[in-house]
C-alpha atoms as a PDB file:
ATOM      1  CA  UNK A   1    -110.195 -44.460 -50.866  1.00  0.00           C
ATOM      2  CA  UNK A   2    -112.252 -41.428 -52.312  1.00  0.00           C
ATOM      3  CA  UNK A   3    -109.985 -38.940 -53.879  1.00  0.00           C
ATOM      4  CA  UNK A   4    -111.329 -35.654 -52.475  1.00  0.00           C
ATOM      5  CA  UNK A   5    -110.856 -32.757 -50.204  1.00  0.00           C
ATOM      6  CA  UNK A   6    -112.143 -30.018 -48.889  1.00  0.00           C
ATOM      7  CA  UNK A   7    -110.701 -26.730 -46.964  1.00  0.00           C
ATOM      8  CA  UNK A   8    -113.418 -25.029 -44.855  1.00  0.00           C
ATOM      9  CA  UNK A   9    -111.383 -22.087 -43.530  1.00  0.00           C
ATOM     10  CA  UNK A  10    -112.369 -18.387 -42.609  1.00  0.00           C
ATOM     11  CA  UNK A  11    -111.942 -15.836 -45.527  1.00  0.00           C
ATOM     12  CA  UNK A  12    -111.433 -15.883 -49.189  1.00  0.00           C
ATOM     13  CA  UNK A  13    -107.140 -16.332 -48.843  1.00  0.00           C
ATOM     14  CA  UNK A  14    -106.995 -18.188 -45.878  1.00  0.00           C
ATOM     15  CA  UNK A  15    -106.568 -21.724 -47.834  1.00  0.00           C
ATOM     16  CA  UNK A  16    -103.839 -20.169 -49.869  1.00  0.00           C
ATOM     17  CA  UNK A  17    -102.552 -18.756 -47.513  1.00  0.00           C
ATOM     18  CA  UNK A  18    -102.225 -21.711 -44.742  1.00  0.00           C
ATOM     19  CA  UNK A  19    -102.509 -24.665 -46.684  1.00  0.00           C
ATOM     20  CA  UNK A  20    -102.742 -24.361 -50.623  1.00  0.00           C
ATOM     21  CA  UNK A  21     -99.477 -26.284 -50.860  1.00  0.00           C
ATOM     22  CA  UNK A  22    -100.620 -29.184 -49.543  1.00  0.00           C
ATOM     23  CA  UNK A  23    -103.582 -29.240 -51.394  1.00  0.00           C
ATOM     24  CA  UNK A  24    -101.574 -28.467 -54.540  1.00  0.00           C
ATOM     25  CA  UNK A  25     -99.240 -31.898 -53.761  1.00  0.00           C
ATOM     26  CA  UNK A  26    -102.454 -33.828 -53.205  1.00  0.00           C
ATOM     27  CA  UNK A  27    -104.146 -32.854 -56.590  1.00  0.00           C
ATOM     28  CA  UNK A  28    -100.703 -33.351 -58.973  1.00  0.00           C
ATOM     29  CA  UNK A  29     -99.397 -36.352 -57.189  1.00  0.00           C
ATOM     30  CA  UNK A  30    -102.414 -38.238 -56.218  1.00  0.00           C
ATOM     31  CA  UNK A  31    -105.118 -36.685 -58.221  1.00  0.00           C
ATOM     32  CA  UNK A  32    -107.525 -35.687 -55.800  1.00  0.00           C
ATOM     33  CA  UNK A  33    -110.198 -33.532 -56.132  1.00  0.00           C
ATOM     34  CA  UNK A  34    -110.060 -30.275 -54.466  1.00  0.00           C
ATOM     35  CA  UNK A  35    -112.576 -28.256 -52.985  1.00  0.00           C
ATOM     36  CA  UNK A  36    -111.942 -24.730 -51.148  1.00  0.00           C
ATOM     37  CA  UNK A  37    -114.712 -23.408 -48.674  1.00  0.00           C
ATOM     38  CA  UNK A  38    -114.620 -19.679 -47.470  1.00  0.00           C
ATOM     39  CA  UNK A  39    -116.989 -19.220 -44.779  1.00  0.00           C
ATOM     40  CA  UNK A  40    -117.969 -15.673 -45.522  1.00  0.00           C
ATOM     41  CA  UNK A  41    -116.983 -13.700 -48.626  1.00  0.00           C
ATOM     42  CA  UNK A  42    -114.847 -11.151 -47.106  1.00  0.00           C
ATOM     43  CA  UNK A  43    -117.323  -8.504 -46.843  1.00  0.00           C
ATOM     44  CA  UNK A  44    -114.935  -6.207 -44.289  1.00  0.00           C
ATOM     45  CA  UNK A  45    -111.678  -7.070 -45.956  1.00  0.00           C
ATOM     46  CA  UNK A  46    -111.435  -3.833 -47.457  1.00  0.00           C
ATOM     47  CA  UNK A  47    -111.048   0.254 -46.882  1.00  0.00           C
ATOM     48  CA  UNK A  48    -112.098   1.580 -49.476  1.00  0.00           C
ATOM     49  CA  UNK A  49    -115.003  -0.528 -50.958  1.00  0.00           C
ATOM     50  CA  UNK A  50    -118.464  -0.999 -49.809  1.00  0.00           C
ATOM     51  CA  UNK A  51    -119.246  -4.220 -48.555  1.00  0.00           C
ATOM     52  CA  UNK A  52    -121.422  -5.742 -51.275  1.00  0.00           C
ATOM     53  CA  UNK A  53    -118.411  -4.548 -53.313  1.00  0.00           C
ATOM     54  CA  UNK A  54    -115.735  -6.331 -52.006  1.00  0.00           C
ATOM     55  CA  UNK A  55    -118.032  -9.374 -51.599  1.00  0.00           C
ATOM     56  CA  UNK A  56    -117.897  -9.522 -55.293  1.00  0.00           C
ATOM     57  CA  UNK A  57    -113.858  -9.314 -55.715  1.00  0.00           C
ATOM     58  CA  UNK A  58    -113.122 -11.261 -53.005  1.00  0.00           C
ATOM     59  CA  UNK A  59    -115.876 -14.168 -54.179  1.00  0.00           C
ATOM     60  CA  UNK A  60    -113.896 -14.103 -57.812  1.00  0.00           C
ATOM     61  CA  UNK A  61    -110.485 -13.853 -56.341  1.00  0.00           C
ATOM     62  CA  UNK A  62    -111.685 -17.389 -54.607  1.00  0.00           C
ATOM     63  CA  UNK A  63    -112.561 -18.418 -58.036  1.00  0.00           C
ATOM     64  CA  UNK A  64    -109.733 -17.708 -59.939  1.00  0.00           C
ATOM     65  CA  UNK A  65    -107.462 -19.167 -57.497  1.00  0.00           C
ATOM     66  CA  UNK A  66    -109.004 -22.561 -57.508  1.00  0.00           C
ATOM     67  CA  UNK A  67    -109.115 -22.932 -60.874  1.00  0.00           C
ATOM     68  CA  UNK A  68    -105.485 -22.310 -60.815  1.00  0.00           C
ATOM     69  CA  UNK A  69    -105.236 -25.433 -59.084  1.00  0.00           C
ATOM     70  CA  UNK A  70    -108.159 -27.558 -61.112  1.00  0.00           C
ATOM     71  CA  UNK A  71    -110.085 -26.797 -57.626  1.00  0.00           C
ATOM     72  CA  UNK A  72    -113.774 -25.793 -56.870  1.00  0.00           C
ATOM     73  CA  UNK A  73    -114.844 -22.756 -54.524  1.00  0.00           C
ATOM     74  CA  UNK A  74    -117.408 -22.433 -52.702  1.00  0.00           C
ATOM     75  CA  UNK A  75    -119.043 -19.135 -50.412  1.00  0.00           C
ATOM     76  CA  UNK A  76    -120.635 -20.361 -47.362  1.00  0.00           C
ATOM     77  CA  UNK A  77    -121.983 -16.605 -47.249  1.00  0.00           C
ATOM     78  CA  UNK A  78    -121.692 -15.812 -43.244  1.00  0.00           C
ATOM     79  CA  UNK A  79    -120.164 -12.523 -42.664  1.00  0.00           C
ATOM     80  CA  UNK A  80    -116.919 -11.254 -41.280  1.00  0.00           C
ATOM     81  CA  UNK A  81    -116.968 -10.933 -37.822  1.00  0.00           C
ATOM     82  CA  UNK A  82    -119.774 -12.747 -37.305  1.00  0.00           C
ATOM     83  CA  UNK A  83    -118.943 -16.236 -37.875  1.00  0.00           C
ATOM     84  CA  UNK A  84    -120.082 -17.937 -34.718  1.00  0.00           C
ATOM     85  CA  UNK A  85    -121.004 -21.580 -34.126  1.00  0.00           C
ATOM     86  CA  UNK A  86    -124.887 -21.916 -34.262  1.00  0.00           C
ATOM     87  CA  UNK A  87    -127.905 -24.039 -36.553  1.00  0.00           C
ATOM     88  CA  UNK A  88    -127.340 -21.935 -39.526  1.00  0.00           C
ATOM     89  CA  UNK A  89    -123.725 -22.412 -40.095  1.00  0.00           C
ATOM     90  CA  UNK A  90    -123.298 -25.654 -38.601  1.00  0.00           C
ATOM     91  CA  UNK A  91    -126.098 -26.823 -41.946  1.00  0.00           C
ATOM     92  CA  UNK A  92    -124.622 -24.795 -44.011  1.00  0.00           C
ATOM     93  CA  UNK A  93    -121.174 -26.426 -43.991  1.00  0.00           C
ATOM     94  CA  UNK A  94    -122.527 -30.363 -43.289  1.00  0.00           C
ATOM     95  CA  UNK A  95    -124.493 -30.012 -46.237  1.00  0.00           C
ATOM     96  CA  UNK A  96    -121.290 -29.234 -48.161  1.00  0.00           C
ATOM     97  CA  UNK A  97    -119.687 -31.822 -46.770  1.00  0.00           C
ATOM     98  CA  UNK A  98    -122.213 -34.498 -47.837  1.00  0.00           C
ATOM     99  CA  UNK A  99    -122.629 -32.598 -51.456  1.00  0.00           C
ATOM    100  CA  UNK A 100    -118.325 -32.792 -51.564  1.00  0.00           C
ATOM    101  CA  UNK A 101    -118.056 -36.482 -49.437  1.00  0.00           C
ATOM    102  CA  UNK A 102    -114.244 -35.696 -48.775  1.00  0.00           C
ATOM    103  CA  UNK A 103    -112.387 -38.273 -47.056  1.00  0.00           C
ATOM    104  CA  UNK A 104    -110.048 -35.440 -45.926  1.00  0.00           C
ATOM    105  CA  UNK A 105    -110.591 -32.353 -44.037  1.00  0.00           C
ATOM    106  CA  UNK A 106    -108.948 -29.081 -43.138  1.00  0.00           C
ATOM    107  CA  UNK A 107    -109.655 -26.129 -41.513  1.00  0.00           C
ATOM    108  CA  UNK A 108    -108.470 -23.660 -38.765  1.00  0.00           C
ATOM    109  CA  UNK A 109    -106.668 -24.008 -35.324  1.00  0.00           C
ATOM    110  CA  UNK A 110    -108.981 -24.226 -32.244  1.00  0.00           C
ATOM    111  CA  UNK A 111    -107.201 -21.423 -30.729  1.00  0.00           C
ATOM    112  CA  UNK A 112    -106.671 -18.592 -33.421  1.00  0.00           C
ATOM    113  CA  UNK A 113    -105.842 -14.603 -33.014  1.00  0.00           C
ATOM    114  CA  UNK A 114    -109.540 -14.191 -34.418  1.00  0.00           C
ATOM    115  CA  UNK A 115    -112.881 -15.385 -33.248  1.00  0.00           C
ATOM    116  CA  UNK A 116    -113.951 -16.083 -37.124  1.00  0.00           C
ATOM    117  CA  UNK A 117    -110.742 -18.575 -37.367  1.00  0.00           C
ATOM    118  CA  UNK A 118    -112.206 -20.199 -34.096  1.00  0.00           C
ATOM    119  CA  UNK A 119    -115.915 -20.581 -34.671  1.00  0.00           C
ATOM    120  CA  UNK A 120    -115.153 -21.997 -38.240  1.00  0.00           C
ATOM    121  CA  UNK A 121    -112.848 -24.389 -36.916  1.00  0.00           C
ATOM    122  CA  UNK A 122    -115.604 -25.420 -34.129  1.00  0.00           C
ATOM    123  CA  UNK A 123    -118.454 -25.265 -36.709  1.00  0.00           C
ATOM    124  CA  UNK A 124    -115.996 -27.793 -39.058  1.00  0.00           C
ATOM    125  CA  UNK A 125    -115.438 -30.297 -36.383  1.00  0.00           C
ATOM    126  CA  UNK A 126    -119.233 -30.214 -35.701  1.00  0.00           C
ATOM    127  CA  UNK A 127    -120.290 -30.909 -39.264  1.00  0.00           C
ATOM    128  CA  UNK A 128    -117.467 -33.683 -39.675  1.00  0.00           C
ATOM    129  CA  UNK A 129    -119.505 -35.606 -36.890  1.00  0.00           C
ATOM    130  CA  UNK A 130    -123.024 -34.689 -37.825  1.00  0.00           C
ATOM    131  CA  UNK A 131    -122.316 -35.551 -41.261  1.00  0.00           C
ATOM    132  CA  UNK A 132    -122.912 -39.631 -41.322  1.00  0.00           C
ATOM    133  CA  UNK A 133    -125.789 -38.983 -38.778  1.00  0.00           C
ATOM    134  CA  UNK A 134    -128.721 -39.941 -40.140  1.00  0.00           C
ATOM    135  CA  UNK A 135    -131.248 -38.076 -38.496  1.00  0.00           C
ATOM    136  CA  UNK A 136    -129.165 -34.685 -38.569  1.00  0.00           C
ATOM    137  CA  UNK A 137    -131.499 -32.697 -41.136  1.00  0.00           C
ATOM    138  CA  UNK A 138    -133.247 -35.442 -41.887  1.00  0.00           C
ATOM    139  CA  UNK A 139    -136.888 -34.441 -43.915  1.00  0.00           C
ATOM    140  CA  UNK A 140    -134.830 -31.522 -44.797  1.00  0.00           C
ATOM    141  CA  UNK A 141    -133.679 -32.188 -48.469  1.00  0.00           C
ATOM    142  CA  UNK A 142    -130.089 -32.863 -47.326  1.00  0.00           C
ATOM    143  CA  UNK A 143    -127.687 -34.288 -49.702  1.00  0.00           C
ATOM    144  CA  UNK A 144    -126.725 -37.807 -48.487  1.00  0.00           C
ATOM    145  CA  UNK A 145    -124.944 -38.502 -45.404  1.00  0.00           C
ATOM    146  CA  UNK A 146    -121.384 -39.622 -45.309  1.00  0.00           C
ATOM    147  CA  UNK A 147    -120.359 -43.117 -45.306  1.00  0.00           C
ATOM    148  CA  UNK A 148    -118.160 -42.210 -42.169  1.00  0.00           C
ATOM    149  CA  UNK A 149    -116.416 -39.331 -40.325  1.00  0.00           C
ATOM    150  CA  UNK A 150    -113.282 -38.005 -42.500  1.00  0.00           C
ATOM    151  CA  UNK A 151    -110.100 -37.540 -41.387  1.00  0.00           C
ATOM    152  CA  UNK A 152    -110.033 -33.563 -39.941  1.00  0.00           C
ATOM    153  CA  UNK A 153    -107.278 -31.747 -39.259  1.00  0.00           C
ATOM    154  CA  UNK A 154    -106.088 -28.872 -38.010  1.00  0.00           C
ATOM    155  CA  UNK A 155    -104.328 -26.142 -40.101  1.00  0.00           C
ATOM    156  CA  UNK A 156    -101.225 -23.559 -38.430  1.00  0.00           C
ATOM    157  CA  UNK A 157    -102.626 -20.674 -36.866  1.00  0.00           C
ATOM    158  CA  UNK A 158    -101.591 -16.903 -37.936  1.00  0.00           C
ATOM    159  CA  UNK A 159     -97.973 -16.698 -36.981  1.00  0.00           C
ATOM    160  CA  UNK A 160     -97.939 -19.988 -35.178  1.00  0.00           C
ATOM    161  CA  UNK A 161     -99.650 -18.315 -31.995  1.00  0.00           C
ATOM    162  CA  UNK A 162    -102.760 -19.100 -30.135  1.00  0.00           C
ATOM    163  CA  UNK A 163    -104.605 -16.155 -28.756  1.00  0.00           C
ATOM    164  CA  UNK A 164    -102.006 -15.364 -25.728  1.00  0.00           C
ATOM    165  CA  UNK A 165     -99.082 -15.347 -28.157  1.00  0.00           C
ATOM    166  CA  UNK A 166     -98.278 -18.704 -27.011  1.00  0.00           C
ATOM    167  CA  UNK A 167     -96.495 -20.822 -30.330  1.00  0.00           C
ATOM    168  CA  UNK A 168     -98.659 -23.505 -31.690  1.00  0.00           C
ATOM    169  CA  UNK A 169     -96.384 -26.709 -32.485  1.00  0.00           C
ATOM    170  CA  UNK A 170     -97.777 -28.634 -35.331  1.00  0.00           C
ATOM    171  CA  UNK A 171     -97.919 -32.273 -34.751  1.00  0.00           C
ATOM    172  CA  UNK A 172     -96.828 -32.749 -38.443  1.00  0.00           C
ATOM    173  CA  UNK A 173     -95.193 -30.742 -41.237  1.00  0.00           C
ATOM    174  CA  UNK A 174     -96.200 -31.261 -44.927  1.00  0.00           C
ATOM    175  CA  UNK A 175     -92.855 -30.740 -47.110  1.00  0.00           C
ATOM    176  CA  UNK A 176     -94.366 -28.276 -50.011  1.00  0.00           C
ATOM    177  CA  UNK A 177     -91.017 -27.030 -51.235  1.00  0.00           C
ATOM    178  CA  UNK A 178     -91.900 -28.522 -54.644  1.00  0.00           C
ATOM    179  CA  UNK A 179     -94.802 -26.147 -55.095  1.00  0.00           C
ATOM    180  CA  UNK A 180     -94.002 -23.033 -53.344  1.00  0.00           C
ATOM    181  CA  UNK A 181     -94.269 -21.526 -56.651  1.00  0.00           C
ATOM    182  CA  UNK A 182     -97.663 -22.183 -57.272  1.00  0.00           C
ATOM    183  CA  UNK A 183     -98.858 -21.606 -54.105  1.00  0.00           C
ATOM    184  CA  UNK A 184     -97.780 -17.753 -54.262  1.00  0.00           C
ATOM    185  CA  UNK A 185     -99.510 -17.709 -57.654  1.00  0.00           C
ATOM    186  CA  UNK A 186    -102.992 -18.751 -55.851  1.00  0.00           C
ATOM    187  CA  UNK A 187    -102.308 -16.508 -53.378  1.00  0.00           C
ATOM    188  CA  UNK A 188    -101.291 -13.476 -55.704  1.00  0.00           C
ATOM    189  CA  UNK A 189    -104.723 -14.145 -57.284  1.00  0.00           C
ATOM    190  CA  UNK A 190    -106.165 -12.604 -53.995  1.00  0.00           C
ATOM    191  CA  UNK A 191    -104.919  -9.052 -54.673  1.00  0.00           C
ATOM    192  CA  UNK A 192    -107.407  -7.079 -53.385  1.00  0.00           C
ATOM    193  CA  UNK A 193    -105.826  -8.065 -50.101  1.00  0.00           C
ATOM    194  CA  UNK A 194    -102.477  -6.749 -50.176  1.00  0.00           C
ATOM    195  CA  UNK A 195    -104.089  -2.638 -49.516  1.00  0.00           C
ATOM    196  CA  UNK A 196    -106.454  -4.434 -46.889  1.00  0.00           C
ATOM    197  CA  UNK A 197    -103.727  -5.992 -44.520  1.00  0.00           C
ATOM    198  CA  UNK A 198    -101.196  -2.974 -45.172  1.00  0.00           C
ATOM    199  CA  UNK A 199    -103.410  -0.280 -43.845  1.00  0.00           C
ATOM    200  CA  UNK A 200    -104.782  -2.899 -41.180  1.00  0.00           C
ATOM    201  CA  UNK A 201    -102.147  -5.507 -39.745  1.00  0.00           C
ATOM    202  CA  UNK A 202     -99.145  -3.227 -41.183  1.00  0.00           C
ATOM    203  CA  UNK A 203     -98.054  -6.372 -43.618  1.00  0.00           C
ATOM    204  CA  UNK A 204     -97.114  -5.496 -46.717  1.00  0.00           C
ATOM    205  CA  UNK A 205     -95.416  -8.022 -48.807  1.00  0.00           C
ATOM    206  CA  UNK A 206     -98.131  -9.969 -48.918  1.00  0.00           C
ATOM    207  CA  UNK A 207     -96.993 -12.957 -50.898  1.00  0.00           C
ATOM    208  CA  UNK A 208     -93.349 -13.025 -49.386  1.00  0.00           C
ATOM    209  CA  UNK A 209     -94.950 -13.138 -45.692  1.00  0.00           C
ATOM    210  CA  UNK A 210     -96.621 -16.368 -46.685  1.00  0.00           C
ATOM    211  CA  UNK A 211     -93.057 -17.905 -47.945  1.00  0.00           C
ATOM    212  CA  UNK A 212     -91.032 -16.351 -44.790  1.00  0.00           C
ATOM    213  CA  UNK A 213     -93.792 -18.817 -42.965  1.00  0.00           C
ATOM    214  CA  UNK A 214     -93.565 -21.740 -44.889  1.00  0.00           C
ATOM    215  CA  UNK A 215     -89.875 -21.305 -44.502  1.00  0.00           C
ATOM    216  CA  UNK A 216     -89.936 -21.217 -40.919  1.00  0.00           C
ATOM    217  CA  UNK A 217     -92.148 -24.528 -41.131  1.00  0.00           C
ATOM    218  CA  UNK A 218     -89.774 -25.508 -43.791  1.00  0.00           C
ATOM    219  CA  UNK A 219     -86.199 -25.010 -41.037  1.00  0.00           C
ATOM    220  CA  UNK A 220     -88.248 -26.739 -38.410  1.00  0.00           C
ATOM    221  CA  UNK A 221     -88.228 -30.026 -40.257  1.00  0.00           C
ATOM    222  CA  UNK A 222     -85.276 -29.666 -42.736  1.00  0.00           C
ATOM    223  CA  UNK A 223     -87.183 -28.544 -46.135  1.00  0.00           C
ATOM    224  CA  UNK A 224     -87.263 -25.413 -47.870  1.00  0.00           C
ATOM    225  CA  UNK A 225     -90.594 -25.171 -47.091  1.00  0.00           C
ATOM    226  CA  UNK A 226     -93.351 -26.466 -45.079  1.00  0.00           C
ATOM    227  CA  UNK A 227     -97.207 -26.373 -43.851  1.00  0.00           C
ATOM    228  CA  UNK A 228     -98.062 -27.645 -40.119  1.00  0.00           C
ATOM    229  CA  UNK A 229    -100.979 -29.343 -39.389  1.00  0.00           C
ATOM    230  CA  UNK A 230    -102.274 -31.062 -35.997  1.00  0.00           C
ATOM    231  CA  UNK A 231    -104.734 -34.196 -36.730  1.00  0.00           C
ATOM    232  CA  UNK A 232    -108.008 -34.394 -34.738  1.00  0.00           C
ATOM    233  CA  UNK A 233    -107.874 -37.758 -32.892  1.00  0.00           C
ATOM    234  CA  UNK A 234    -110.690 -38.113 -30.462  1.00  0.00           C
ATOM    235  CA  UNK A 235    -113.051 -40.469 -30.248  1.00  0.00           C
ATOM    236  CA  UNK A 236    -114.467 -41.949 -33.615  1.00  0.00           C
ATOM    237  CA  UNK A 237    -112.335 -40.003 -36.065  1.00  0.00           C
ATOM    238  CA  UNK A 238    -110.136 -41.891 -37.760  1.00  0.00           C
ATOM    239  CA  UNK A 239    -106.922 -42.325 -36.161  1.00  0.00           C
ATOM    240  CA  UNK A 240    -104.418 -43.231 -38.782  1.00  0.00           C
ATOM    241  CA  UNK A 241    -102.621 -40.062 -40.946  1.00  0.00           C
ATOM    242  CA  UNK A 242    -103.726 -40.340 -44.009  1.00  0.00           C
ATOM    243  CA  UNK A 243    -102.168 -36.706 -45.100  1.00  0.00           C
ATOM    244  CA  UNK A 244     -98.808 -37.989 -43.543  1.00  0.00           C
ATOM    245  CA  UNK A 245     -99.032 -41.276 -45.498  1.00  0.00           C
ATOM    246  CA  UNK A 246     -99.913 -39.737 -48.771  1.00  0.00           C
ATOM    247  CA  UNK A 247     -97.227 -36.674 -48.574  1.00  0.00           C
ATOM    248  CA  UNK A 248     -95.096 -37.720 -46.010  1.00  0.00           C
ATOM    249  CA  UNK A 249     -94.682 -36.252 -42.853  1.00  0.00           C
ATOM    250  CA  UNK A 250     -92.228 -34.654 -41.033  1.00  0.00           C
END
């Protein structure tokens, strides 16, 4: 089995935020390599900057994160807001996926608070199918196709709610307890957010809202702490859990 991985999620903090402990586990206990995907740079995420400004911070707070962890980022350059599921995007992120060939696969819920969680999440279970197709950008310098579709799943949504406030049950829980530590440090590297989301979602505390989730994750299952996750299983994706079998799921 290939040791590698790749988040495709939103917005520069969204990995850190919703699942950098389980890619942490997977990289210092079975040495895979890591690779975090932003689809747009975070161009609005910010009141006070320009957006070719905050670009910039938020595309070396992705950076500095990863390498944190060992990891690689990467800036799939759509804009906030205007992530939607089209040609462009849907390219943009198979080609990454044949340049990374991960055998595992995250990214957002199918029902988010936010249509930028959604469309990546659609555009990421596109590209997870088109990406062993042969003839999908074919005569169109694409890197090569995969050997096979990866295992994809499906990360928590913001607050555990889909977009009627309805709670989101995982259909497994990762036990991250071990590296809660480092997670906050990844996410702490993101600190042009903590301004952002105070003066527009009212949370401040940035860092200690991600642990009060992961601790509600973490009660659910009897850990400390915990990341949920819900495995795509339809048909042709693989069907066995590899993220449960590697970390152990609860």
């Amino acid at each position: 089995m290939t040791k590698t991985i790749l988040s495709v999620l939103a917005h520069p903090d969204d990995a850190e935020f919703l699942v950098g402990g389980t890619l942490i586990r997977l990289k210092q206990e079975h040495g895979f390599d890591v690779h975090i995907a932003s689809m747009t740079p975070g161009d609005c995420g910010s009141a006070s900057h320009d957006a070719e400004t905050i670009s910039r911070i938020r595309r070396a707070e992705g950076a500095a994160a990863a390498a944190l962890l060992g990891a690689t980022y990467h800036c799939l350059e759509e804009r906030d807001l205007l992530v939607v599921y089209c040609e462009r995007a849907l390219e943009k992120v198979t080609r990454l996926l044949r340049q990374v060939q991960p055998t595992i696969v995250l990214t957002h819920s199918p029902a988010d608070y936010m249509l930028d969680h959604e469309m990546t999440s659609t555009t990421t279970r596109a590209a997870t199918f088109a990406g062993p197709v042969p003839n999908f950008l074919a005569g169109r310098g694409a890197e090569r196709v995969l050997d096979h579709i990866p295992h994809l799943y499906y990360c928590d949504p913001t607050e555990g709610k889909d977009l009627l406030g309805r709670d989101v049950l995982p259909g497994i829980r990762i036990d991250i307890s071990t590296v809660i530590e480092k997670k906050a440090e990844m996410l702490a590297a993101h600190a042009s957010q903590r301004e952002w989301l105070l003066k527009h979602h009212g949370m401040d505390h940035y860092v200690q809202s991600m642990r009060d989730w992961s601790a509600k994750r973490g009660r659910e299952c009897g850990v400390a702490f915990a990341e949920g996750f819900r495995q795509h299983l339809g048909h042709s994706y693989p069907q066995d859990n590899a993220l449960g079998q590697l970390l152990g799921s609860r």
